[in-house]
PDB file of N, CA and C in Angstrom:
ATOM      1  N   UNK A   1       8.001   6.779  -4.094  1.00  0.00           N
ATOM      2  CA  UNK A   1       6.910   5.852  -3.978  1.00  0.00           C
ATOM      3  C   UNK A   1       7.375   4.534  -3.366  1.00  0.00           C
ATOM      4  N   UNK A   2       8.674   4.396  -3.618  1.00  0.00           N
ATOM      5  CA  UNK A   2       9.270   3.045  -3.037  1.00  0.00           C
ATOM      6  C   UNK A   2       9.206   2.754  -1.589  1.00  0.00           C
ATOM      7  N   UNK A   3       9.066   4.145  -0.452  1.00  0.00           N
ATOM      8  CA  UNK A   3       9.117   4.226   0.285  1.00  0.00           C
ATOM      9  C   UNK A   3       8.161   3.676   1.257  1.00  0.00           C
ATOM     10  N   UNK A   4       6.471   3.970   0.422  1.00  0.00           N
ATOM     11  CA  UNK A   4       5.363   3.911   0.529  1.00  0.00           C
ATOM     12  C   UNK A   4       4.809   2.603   0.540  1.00  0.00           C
ATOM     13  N   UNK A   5       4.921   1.808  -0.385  1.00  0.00           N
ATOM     14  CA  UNK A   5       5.146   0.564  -0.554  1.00  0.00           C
ATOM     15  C   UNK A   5       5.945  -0.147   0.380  1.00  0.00           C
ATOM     16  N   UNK A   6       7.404  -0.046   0.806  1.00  0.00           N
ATOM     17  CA  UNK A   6       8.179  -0.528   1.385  1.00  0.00           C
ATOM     18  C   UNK A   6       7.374  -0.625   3.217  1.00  0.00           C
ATOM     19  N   UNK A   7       6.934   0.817   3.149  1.00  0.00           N
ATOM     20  CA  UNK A   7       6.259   0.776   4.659  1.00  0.00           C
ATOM     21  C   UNK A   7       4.716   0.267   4.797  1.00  0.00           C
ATOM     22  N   UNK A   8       4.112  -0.173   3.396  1.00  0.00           N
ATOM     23  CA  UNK A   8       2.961  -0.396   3.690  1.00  0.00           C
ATOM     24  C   UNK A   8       2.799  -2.081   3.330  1.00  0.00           C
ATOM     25  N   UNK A   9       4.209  -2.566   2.880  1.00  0.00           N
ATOM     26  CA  UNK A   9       4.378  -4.307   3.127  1.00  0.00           C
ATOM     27  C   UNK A   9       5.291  -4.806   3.801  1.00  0.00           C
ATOM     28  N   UNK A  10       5.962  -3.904   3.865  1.00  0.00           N
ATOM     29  CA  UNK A  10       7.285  -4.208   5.183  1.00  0.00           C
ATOM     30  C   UNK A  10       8.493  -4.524   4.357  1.00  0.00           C
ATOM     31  N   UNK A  11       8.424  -4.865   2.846  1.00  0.00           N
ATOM     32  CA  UNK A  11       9.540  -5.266   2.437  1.00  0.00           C
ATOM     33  C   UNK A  11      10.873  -4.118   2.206  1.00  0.00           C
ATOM     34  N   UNK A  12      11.970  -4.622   1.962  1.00  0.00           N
ATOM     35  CA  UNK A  12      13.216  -3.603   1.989  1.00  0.00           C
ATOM     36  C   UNK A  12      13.153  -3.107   0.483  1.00  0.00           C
ATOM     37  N   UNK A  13      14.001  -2.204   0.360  1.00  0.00           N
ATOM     38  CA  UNK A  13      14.300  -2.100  -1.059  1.00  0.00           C
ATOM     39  C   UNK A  13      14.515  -3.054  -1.350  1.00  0.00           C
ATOM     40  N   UNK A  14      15.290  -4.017  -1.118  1.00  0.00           N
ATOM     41  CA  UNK A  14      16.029  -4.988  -2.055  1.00  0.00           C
ATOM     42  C   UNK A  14      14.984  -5.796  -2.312  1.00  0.00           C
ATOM     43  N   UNK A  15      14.306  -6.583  -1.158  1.00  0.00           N
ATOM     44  CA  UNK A  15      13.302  -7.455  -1.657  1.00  0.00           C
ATOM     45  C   UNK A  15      11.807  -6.804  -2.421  1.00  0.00           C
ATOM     46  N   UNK A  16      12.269  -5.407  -2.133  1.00  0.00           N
ATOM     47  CA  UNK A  16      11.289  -5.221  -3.372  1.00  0.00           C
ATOM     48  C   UNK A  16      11.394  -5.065  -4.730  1.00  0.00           C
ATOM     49  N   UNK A  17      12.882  -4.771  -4.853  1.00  0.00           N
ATOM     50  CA  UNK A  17      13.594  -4.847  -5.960  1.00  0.00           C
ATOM     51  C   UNK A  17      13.078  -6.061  -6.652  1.00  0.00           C
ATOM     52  N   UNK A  18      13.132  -7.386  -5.885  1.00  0.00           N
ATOM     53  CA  UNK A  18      13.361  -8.728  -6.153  1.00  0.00           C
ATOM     54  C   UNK A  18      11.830  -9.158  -7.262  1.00  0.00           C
ATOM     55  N   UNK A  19      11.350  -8.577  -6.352  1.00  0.00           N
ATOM     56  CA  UNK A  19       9.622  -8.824  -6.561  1.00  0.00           C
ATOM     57  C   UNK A  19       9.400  -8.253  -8.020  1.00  0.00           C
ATOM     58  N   UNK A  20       9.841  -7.077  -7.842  1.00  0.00           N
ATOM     59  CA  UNK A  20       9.856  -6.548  -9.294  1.00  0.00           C
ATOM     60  C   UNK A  20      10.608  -7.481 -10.726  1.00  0.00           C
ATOM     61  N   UNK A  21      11.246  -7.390 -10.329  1.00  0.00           N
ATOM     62  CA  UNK A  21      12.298  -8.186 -11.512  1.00  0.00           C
ATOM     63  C   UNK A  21      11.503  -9.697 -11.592  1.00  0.00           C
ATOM     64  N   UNK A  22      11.205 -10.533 -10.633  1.00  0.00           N
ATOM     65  CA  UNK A  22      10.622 -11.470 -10.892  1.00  0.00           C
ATOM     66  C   UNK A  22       9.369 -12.024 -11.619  1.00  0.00           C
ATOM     67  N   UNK A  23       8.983 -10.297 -11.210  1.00  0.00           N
ATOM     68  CA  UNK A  23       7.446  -9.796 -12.052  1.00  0.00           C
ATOM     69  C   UNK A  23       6.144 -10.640 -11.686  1.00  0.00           C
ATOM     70  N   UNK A  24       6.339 -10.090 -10.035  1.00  0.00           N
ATOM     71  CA  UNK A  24       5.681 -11.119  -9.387  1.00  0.00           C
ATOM     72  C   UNK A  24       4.199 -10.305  -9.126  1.00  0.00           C
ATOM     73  N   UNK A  25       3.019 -11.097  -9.524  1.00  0.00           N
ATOM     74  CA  UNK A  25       1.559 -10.644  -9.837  1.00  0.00           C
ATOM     75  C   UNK A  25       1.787 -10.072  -8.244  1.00  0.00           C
ATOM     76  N   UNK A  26       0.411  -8.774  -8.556  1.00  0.00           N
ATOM     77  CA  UNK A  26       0.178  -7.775  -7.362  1.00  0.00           C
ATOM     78  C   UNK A  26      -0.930  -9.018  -6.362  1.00  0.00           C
ATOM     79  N   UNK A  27      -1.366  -9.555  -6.868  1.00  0.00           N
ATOM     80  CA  UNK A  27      -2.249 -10.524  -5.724  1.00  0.00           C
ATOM     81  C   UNK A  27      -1.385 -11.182  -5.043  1.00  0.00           C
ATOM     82  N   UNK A  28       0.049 -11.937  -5.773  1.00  0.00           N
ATOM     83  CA  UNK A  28       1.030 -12.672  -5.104  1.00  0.00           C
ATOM     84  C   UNK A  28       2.144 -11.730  -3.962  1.00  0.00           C
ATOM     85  N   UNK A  29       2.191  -9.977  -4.184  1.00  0.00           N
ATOM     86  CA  UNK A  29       3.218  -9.273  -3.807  1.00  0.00           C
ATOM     87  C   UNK A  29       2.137  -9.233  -2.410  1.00  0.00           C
ATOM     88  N   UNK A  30       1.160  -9.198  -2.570  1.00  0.00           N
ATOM     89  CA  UNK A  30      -0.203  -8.756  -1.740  1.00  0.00           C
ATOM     90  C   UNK A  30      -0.291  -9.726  -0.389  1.00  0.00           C
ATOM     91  N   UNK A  31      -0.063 -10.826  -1.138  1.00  0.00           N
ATOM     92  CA  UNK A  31      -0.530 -12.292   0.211  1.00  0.00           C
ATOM     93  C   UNK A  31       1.006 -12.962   0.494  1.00  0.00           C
ATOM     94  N   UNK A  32       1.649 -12.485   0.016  1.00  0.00           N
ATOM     95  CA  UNK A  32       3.432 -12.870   0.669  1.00  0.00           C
ATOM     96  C   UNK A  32       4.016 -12.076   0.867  1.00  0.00           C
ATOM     97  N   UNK A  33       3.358 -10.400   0.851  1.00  0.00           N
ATOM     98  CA  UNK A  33       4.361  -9.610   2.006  1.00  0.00           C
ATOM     99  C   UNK A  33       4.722 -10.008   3.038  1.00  0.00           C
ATOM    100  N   UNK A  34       6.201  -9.473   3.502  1.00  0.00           N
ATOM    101  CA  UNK A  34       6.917  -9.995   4.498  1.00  0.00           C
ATOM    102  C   UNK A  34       5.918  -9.435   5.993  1.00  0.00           C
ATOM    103  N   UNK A  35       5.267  -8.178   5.901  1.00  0.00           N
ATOM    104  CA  UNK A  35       4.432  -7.614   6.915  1.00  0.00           C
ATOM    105  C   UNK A  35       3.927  -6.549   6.577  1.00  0.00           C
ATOM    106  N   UNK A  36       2.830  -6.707   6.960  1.00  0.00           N
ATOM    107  CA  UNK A  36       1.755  -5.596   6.209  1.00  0.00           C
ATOM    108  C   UNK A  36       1.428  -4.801   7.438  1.00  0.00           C
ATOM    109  N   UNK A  37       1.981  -3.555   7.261  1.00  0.00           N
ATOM    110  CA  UNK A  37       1.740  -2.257   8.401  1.00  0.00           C
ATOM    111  C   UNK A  37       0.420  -2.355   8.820  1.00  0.00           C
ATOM    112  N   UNK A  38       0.555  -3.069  10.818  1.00  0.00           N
ATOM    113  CA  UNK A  38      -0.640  -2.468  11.055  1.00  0.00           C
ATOM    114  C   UNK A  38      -1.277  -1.021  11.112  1.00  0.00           C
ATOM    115  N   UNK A  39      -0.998  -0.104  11.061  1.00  0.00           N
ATOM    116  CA  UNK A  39      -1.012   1.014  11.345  1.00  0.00           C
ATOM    117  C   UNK A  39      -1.840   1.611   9.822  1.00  0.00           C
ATOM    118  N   UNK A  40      -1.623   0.375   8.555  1.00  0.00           N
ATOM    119  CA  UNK A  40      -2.956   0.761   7.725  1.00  0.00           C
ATOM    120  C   UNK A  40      -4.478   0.824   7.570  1.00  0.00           C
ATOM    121  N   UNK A  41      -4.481   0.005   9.005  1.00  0.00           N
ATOM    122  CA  UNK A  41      -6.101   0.319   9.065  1.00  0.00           C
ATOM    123  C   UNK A  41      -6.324   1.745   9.544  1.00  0.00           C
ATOM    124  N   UNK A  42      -5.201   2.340   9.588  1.00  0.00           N
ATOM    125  CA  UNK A  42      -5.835   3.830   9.764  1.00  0.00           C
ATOM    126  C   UNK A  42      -5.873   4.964   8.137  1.00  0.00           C
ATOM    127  N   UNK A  43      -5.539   3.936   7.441  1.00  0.00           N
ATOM    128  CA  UNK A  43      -5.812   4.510   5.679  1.00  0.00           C
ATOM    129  C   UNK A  43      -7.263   4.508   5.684  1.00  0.00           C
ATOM    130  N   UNK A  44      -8.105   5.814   5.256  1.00  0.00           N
ATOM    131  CA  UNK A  44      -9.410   5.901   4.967  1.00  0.00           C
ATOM    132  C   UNK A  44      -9.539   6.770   4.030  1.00  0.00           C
ATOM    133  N   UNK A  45     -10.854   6.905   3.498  1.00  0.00           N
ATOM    134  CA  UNK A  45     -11.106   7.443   2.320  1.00  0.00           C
ATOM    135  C   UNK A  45     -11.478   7.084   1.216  1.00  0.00           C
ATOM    136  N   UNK A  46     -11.469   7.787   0.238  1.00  0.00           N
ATOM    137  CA  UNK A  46     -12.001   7.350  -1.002  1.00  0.00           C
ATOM    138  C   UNK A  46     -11.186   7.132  -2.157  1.00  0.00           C
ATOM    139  N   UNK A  47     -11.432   6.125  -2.956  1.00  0.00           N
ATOM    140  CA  UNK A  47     -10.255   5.864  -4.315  1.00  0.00           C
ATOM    141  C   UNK A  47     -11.598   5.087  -5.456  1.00  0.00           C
ATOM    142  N   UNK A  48     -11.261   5.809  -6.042  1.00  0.00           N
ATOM    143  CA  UNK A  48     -12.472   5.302  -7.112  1.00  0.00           C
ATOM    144  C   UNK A  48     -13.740   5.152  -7.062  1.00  0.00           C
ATOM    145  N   UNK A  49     -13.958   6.027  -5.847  1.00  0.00           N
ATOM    146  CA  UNK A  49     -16.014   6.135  -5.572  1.00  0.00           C
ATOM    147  C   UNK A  49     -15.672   5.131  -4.575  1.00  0.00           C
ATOM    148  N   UNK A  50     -14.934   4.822  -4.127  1.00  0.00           N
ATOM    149  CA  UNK A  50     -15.326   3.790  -3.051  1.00  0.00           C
ATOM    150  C   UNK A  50     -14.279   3.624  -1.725  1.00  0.00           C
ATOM    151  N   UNK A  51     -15.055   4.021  -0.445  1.00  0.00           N
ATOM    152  CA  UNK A  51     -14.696   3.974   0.542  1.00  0.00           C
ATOM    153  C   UNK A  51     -13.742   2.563   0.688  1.00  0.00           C
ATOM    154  N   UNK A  52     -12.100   3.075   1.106  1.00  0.00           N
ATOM    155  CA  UNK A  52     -11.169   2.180   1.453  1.00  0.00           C
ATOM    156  C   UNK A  52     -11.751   1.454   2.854  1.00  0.00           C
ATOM    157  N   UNK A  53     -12.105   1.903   3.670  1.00  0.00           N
ATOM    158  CA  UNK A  53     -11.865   1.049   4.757  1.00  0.00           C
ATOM    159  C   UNK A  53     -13.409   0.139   4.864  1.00  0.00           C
ATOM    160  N   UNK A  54     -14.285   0.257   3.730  1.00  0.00           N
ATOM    161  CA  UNK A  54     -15.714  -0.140   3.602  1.00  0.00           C
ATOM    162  C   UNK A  54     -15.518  -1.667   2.670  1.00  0.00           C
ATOM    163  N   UNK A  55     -14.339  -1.476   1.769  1.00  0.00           N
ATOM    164  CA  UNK A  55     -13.924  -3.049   1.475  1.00  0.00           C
ATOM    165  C   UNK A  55     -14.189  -4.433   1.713  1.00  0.00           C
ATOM    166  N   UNK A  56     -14.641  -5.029   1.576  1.00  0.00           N
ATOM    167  CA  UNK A  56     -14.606  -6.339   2.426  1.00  0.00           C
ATOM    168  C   UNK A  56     -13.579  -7.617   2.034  1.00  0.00           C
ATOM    169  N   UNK A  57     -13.390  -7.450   0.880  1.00  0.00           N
ATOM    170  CA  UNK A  57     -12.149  -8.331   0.309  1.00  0.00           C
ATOM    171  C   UNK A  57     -10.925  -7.716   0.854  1.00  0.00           C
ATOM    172  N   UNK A  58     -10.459  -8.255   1.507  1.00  0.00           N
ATOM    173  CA  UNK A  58      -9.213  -7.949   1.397  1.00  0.00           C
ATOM    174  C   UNK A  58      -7.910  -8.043   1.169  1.00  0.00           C
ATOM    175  N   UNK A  59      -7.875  -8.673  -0.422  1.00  0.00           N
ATOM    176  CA  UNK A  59      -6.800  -8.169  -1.475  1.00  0.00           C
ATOM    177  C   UNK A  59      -7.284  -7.011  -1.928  1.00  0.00           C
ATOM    178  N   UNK A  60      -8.211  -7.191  -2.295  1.00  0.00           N
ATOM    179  CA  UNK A  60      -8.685  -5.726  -2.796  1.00  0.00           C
ATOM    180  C   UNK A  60      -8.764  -4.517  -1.966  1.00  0.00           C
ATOM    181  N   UNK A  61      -8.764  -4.444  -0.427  1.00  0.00           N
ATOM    182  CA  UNK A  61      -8.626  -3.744   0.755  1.00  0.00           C
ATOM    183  C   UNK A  61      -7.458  -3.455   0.462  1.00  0.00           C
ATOM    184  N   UNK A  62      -6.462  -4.185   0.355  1.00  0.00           N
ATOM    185  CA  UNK A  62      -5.201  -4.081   0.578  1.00  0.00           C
ATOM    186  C   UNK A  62      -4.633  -2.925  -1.153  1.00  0.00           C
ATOM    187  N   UNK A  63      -4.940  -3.325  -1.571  1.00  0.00           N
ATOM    188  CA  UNK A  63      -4.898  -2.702  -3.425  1.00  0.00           C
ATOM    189  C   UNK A  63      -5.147  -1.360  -2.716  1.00  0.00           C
ATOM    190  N   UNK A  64      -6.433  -1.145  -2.437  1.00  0.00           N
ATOM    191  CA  UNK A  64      -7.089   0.237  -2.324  1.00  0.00           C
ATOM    192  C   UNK A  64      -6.289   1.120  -1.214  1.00  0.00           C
ATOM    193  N   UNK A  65      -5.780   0.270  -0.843  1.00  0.00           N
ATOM    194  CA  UNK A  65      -4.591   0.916   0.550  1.00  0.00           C
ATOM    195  C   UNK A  65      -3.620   2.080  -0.226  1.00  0.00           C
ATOM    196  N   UNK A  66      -2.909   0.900  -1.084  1.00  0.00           N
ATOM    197  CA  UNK A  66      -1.647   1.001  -1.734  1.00  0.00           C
ATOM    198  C   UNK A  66      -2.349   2.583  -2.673  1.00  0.00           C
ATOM    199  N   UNK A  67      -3.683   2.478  -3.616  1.00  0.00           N
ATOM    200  CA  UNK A  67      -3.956   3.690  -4.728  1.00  0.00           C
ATOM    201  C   UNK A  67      -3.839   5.002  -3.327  1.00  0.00           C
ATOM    202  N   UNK A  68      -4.456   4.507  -2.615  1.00  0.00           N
ATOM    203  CA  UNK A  68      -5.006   5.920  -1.905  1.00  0.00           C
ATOM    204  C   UNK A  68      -3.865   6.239  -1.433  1.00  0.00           C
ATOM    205  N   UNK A  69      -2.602   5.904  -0.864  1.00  0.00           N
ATOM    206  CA  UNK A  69      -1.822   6.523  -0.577  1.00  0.00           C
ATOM    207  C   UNK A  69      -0.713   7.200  -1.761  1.00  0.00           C
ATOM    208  N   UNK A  70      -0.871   6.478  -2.951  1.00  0.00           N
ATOM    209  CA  UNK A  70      -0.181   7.089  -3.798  1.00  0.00           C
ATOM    210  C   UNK A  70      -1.166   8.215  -4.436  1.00  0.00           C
ATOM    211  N   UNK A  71      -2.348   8.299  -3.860  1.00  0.00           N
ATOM    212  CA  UNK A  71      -3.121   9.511  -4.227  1.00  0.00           C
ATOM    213  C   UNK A  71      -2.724  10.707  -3.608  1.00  0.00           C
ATOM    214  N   UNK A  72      -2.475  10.505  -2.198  1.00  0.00           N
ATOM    215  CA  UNK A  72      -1.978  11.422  -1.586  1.00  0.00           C
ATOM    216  C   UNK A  72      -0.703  11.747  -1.489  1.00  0.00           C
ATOM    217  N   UNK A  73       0.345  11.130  -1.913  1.00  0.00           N
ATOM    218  CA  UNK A  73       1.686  11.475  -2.723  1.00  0.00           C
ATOM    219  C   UNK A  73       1.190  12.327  -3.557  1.00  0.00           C
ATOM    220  N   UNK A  74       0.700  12.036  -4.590  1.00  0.00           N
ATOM    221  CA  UNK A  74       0.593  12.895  -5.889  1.00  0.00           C
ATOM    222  C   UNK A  74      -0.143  14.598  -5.193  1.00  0.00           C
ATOM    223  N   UNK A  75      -1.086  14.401  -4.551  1.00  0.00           N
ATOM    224  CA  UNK A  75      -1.697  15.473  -4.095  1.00  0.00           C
ATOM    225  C   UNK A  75      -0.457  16.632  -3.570  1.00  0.00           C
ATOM    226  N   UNK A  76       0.389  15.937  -3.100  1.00  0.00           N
ATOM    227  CA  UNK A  76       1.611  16.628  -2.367  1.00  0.00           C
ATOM    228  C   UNK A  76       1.041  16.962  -0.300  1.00  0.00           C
ATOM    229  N   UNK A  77       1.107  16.222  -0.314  1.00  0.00           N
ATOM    230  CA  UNK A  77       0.691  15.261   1.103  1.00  0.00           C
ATOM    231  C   UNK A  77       1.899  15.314   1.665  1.00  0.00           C
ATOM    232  N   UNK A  78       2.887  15.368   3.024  1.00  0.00           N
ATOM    233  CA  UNK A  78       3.955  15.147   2.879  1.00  0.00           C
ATOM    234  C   UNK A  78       4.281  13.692   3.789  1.00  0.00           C
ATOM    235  N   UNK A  79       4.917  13.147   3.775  1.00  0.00           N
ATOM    236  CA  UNK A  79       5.373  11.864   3.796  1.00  0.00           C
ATOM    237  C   UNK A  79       5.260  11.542   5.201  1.00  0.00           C
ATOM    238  N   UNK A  80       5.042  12.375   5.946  1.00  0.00           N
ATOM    239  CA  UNK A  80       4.858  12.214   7.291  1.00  0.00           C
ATOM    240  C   UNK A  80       3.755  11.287   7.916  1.00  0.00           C
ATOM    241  N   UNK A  81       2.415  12.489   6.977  1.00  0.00           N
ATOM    242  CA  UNK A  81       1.207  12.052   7.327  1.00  0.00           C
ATOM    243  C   UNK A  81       0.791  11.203   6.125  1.00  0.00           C
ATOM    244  N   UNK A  82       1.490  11.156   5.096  1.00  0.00           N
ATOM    245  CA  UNK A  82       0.747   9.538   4.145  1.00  0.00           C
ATOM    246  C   UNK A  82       1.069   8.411   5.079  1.00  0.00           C
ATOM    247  N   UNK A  83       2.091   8.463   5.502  1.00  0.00           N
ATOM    248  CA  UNK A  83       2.434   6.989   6.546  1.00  0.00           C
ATOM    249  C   UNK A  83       1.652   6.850   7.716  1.00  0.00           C
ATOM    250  N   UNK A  84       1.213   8.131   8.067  1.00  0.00           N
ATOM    251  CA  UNK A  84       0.400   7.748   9.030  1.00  0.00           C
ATOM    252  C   UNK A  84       1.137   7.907  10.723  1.00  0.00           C
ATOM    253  N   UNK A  85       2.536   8.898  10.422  1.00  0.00           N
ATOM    254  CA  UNK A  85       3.350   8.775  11.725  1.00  0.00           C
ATOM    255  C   UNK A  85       3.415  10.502  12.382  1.00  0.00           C
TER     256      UNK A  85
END
């Protein structure tokens, strides 16, 4: 999952390591990623009854990014096409 994360804020392991340990709120990990993959506006679909790319907030766009792709991890999706490459 680290992976997923790592490619969908740009941060490394380490600085995500960092984030963690600092126990830094998901709104704060959200609006000070180092770079947020353009290539997620091609995340679509649904996560909780509600169309990801239909969002209009976007922290909460960005949240719904992050569930739906760990939805499709869990589904057994393979890592290729959760990223989107």
């Amino acid at each position: 999952m680290g992976e997923i994360i790592c490619w969908l804020t740009g941060h490394t392991e380490a600085s995500l390591a960092a984030v963690i340990a600092d126990r830094t709120s998901f709104a704060d990990f959200i609006a000070y990623a180092p770079a947020l993959n353009p290539a997620r506006a091609l995340i679509t679909g649904v996560v909780c009854g509600v169309r990801v790319e239909e969002i209009e907030e976007q922290p909460m766009r960005e949240i719904r990014y992050l569930d739906k792709l760990v939805d499709e991890l869990a589904k057994g999706k393979v890592m290729g096409k959760i990223l989107r490459g």
